[in-house]
C-alpha atoms as a PDB file:
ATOM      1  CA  UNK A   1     -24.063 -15.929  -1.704  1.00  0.00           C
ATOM      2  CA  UNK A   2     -21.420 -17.765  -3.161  1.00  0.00           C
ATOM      3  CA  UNK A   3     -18.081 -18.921  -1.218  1.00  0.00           C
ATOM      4  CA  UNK A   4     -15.465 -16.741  -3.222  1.00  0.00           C
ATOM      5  CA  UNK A   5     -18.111 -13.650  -2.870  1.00  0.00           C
ATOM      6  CA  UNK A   6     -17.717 -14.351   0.624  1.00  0.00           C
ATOM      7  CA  UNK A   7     -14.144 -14.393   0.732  1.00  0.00           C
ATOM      8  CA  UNK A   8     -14.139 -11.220  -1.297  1.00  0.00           C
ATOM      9  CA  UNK A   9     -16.410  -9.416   0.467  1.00  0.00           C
ATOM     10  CA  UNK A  10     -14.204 -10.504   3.721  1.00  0.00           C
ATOM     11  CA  UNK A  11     -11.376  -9.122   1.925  1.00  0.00           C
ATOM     12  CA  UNK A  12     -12.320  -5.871   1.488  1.00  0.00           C
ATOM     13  CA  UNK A  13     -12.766  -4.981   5.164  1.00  0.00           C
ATOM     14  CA  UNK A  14      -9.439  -5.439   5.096  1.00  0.00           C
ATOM     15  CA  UNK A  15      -7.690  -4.759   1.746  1.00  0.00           C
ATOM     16  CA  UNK A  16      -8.170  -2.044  -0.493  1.00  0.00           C
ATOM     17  CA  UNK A  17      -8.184  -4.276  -3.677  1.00  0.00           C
ATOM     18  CA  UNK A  18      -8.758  -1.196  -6.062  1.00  0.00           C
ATOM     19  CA  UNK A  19      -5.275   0.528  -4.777  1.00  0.00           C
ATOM     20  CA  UNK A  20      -3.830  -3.034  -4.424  1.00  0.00           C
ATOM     21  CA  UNK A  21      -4.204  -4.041  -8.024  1.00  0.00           C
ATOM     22  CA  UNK A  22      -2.896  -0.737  -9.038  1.00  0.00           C
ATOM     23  CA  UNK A  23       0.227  -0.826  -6.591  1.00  0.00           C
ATOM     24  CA  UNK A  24       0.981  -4.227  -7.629  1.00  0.00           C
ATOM     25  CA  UNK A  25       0.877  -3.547 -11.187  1.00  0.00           C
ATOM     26  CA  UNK A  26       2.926  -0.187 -10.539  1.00  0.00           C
ATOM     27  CA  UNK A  27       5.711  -1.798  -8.076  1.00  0.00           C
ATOM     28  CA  UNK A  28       6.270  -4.644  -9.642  1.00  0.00           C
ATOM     29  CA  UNK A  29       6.921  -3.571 -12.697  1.00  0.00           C
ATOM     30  CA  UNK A  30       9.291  -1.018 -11.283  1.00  0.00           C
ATOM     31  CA  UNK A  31      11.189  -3.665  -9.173  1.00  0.00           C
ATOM     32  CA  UNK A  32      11.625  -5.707 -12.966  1.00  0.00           C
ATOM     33  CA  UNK A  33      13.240  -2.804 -14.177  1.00  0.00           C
ATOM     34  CA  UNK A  34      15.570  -2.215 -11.588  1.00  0.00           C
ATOM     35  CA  UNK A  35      17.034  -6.051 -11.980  1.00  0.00           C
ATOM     36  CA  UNK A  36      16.449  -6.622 -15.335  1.00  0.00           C
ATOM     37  CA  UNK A  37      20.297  -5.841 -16.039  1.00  0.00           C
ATOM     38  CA  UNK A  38      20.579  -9.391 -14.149  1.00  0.00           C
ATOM     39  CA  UNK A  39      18.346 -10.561 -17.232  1.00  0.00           C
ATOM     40  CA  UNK A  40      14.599 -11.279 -17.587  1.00  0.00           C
ATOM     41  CA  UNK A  41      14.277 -14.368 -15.771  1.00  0.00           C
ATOM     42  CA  UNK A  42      16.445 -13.333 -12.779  1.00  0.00           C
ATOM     43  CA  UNK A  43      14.365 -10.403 -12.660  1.00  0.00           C
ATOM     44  CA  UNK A  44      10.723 -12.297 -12.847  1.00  0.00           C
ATOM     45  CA  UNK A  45      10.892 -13.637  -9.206  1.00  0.00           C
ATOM     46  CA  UNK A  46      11.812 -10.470  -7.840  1.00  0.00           C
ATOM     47  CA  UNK A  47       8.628  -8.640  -9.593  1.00  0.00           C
ATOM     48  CA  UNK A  48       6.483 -11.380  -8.813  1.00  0.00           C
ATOM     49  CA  UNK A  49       7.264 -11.027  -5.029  1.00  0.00           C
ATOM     50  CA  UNK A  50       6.984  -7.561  -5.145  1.00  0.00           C
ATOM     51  CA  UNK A  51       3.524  -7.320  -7.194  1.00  0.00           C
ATOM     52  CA  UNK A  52       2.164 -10.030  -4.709  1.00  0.00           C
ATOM     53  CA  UNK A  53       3.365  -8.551  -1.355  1.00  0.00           C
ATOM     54  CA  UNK A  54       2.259  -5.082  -3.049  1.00  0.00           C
ATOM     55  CA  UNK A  55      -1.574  -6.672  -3.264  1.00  0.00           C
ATOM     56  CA  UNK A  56      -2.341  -8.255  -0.473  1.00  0.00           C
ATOM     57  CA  UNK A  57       0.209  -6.148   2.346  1.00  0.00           C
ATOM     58  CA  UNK A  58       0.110  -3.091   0.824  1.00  0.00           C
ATOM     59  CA  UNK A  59      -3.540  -2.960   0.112  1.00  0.00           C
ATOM     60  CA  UNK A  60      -3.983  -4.314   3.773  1.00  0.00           C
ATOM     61  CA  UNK A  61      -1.531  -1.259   4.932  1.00  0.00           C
ATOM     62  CA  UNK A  62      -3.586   1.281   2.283  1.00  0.00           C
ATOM     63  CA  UNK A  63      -6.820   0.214   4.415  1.00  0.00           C
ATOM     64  CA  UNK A  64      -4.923   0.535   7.491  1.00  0.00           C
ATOM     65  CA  UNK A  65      -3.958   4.401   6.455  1.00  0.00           C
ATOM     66  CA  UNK A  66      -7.855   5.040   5.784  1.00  0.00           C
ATOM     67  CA  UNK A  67      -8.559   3.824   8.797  1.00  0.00           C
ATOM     68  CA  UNK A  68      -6.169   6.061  11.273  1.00  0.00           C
ATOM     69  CA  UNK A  69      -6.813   8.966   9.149  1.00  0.00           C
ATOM     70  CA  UNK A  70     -10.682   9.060  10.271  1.00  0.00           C
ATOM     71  CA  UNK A  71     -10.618   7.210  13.304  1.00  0.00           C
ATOM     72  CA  UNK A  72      -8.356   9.908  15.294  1.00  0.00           C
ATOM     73  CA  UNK A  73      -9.833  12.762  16.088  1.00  0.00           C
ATOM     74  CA  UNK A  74      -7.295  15.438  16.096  1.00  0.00           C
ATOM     75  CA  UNK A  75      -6.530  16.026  12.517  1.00  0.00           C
ATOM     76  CA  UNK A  76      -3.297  16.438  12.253  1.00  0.00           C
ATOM     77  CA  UNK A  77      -2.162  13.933  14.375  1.00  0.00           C
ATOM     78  CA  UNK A  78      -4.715  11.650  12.298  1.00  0.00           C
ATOM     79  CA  UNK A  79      -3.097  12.545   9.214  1.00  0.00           C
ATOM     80  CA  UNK A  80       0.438  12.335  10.682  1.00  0.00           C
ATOM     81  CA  UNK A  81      -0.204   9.287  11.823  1.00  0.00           C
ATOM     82  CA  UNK A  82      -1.635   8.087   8.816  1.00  0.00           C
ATOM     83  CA  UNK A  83       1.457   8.586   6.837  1.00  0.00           C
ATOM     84  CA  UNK A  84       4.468   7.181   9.519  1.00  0.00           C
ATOM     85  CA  UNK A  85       2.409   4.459  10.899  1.00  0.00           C
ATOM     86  CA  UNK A  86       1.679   3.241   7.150  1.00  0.00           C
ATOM     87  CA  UNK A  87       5.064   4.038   5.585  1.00  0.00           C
ATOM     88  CA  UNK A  88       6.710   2.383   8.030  1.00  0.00           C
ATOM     89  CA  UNK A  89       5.361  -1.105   7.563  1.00  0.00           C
ATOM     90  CA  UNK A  90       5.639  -0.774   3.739  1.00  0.00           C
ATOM     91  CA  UNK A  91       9.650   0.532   4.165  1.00  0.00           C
ATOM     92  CA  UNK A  92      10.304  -2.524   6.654  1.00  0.00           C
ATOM     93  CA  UNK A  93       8.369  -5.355   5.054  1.00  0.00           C
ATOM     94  CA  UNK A  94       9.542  -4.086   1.661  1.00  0.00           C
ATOM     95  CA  UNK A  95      13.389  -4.520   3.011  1.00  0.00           C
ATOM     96  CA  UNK A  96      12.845  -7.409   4.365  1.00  0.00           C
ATOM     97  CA  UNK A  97      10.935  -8.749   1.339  1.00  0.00           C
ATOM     98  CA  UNK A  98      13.826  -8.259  -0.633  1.00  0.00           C
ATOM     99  CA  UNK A  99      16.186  -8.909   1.779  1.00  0.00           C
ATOM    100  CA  UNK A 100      15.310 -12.820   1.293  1.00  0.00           C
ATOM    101  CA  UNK A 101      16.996 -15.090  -1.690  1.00  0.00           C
ATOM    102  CA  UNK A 102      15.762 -13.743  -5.402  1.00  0.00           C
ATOM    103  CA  UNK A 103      16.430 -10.390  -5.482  1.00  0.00           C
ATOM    104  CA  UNK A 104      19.432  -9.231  -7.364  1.00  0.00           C
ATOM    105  CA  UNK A 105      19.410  -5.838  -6.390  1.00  0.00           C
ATOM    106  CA  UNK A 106      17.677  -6.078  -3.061  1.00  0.00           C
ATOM    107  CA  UNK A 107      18.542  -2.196  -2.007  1.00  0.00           C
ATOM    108  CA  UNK A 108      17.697  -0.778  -4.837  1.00  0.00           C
ATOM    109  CA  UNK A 109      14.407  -2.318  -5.199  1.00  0.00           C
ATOM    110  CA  UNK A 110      13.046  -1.188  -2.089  1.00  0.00           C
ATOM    111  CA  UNK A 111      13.225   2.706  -3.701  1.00  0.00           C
ATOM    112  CA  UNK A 112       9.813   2.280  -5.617  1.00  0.00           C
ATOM    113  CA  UNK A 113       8.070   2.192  -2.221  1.00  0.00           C
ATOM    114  CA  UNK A 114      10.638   4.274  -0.757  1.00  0.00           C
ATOM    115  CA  UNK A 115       9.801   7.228  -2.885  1.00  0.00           C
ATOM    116  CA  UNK A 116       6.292   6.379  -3.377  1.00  0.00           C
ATOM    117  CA  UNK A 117       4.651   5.127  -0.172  1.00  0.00           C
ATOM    118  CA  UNK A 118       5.237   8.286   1.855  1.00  0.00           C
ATOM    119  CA  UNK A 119       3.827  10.849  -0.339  1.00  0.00           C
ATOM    120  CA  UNK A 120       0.647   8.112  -1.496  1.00  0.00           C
ATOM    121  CA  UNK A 121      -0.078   6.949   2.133  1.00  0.00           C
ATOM    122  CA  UNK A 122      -0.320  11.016   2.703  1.00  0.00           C
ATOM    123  CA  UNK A 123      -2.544  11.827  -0.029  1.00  0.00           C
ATOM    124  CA  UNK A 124      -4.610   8.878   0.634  1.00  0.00           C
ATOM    125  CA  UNK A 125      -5.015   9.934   4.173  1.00  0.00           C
ATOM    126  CA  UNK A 126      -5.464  13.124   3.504  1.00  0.00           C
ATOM    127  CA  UNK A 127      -8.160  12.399   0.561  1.00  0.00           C
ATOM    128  CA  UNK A 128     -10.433  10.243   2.894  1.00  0.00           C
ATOM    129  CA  UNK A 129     -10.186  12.782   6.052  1.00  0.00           C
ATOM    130  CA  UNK A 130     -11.640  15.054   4.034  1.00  0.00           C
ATOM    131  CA  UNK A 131     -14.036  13.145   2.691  1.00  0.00           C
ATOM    132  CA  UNK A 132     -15.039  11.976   6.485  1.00  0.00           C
ATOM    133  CA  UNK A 133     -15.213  15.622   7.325  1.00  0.00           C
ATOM    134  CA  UNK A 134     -16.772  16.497   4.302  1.00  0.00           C
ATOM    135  CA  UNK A 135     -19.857  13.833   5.190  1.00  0.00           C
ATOM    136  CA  UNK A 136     -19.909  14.632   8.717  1.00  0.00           C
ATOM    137  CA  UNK A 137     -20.205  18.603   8.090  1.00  0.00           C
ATOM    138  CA  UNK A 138     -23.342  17.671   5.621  1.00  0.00           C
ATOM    139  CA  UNK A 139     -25.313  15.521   8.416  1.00  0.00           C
ATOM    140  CA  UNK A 140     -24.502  18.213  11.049  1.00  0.00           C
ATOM    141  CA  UNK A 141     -26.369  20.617   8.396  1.00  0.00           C
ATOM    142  CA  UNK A 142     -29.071  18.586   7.215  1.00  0.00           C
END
């Protein structure tokens, strides 16, 4: 096995890379939009930051919702849990993200994952519970 197939495959225990690539895309693109009245070039850094935070935290965080929402055993605390705990760290690193020199609009770009993270993380959570249940309810009847 190759190095960088090493370094992937360590990756994914951590990162969700098919949700990262697709938040990153997603966020990014949004957070160009939202400074692009400070033109094209003062928006480019701030996308950039945002599509690469969006890839590597985000599909870190993404893993980390899967992971509460099957590894707690009460369900609704698991799913609860799975959307604060995960929203959370997006909201705050997103702030602070922007927050640093780049970002015209630093505020306003943090409402992507304002407005998206909650309701995503809770789906997502949601959408792998049920799949744990799902697989645990078919070995109990096989």
């Amino acid at each position: 096995m190759g190095y960088f197939t090493r370094v992937k495959n360590f990756g994914a225990r951590y990162i969700d890379y098919g949700m990262a690539w697709k938040g990153a895309l997603f966020l990014g693109t949004a957070v160009w939009c939202i400074n692009l009245q400070h033109g094209a070039l003062a928006a480019l850094p701030a996308a950039l930051k945002q599509a690469t935070y969006t890839f590597f935290v985000a599909g870190f965080i993404t893993r980390l919702c899967e992971t509460i929402a099957v590894s707690v055993s009460n369900r609704p605390l698991a799913l609860g849990l799975a959307l604060i705990v995960p929203s959370s760290i997006a909201l705050g690193l997103t702030l602070l993200l922007h927050t640093l020199r780049g970002t015209p609009e630093p505020l306003r770009s943090v409402l992507p994952t304002l407005l998206t993270a909650p309701p995503a993380f809770l789906w997502w959570g949601w959408r792998k519970r049920a799949n744990r249940d799902a697989a645990a309810s078919t070995a109990v009847q096989g």
